[in-house]
N, C-alpha and C. Protein backbone atom coordinates (compact mmCIF):
# COMPACT_ATOMS: atom_id res chain seq x y z
N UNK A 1 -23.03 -6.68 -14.29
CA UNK A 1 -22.62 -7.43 -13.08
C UNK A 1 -21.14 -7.80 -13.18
N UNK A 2 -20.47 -8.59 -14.04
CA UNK A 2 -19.45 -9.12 -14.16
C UNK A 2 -18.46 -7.41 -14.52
N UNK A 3 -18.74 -6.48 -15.36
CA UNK A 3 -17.70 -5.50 -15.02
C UNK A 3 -17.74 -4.83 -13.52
N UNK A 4 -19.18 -4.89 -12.69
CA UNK A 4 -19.02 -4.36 -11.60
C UNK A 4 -18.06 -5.02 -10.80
N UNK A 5 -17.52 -6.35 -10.92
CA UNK A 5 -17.23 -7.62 -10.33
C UNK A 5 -15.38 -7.05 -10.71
N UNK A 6 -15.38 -6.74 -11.84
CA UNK A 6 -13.62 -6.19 -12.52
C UNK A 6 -13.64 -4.95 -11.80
N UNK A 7 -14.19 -4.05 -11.95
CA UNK A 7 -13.81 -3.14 -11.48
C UNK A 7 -13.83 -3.29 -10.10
N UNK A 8 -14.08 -4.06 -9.24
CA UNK A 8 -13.98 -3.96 -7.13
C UNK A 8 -12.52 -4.74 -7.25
N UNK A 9 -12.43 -5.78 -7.88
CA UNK A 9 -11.19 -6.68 -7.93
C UNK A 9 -10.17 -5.57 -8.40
N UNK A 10 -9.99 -5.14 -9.37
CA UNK A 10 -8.95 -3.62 -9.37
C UNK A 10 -8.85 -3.39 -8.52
N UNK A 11 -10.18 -2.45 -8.46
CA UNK A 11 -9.78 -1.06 -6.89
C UNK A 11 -9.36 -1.94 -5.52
N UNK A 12 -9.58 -3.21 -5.36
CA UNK A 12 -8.94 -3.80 -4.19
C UNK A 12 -7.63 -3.79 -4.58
N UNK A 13 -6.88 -4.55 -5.26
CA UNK A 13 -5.28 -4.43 -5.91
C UNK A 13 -4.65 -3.15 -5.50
N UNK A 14 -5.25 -2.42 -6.19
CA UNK A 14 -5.14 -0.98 -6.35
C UNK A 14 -4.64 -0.56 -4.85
N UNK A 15 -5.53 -0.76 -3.76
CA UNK A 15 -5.76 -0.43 -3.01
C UNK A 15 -4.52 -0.97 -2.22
N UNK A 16 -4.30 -2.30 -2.35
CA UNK A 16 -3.16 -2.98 -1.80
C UNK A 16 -1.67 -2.68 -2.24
N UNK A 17 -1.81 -2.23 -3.68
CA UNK A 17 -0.57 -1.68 -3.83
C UNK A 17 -0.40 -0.72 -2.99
N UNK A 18 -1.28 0.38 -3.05
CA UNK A 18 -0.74 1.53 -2.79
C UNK A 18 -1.04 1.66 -0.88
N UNK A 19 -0.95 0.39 -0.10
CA UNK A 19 -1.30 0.65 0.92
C UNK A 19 0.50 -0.17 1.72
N UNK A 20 0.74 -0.71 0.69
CA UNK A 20 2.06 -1.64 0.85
C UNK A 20 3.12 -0.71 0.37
N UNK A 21 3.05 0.28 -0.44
CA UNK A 21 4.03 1.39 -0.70
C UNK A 21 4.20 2.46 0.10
N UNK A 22 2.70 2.83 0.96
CA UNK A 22 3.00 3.70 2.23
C UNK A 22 3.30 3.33 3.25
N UNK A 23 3.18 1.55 3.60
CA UNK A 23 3.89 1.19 4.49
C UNK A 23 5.18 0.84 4.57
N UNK A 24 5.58 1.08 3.26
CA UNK A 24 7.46 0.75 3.31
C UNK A 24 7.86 1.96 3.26
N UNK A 25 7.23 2.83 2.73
CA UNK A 25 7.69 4.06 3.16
C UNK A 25 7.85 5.09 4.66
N UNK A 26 6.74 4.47 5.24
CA UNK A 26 6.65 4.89 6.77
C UNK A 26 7.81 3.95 7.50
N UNK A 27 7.50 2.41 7.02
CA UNK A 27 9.11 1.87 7.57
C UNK A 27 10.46 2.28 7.44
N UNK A 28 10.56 2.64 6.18
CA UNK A 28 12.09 3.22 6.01
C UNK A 28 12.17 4.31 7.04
N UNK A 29 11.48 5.34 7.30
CA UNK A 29 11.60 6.30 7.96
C UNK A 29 11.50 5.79 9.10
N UNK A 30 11.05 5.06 9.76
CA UNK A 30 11.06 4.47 11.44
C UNK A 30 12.54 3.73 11.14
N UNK A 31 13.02 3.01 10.68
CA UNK A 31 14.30 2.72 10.71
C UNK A 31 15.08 3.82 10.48
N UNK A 32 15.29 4.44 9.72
CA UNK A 32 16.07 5.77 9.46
C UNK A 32 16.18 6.30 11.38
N UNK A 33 15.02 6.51 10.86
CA UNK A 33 14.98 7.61 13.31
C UNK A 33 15.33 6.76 14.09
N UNK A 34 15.17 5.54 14.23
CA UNK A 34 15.53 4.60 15.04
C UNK A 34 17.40 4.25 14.74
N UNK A 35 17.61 4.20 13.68
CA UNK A 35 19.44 4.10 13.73
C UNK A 35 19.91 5.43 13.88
N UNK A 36 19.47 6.78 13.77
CA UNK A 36 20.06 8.34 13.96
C UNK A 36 19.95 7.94 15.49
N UNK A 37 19.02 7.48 16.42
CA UNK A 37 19.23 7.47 17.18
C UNK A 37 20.04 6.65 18.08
């Protein structure tokens, strides 16, 4: 129970990192097109 409990708390983190790194990455690029233009 308690490692099932570690391991969801990871994969949420996990999940948030890597959901906050594709959104700064999709931002840079909307700013990028938005000042070319």
């Amino acid at each position: 129970m308690w490692e099932e409990l570690q391991q969801i708390t990871i994969l949420r983190t996990n999940s948030k990192i890597v959901g906050t790194h594709i959104f700064r990455k999709f931002f840079l690029v909307f700013l990028r097109r938005t000042h070319v233009i």
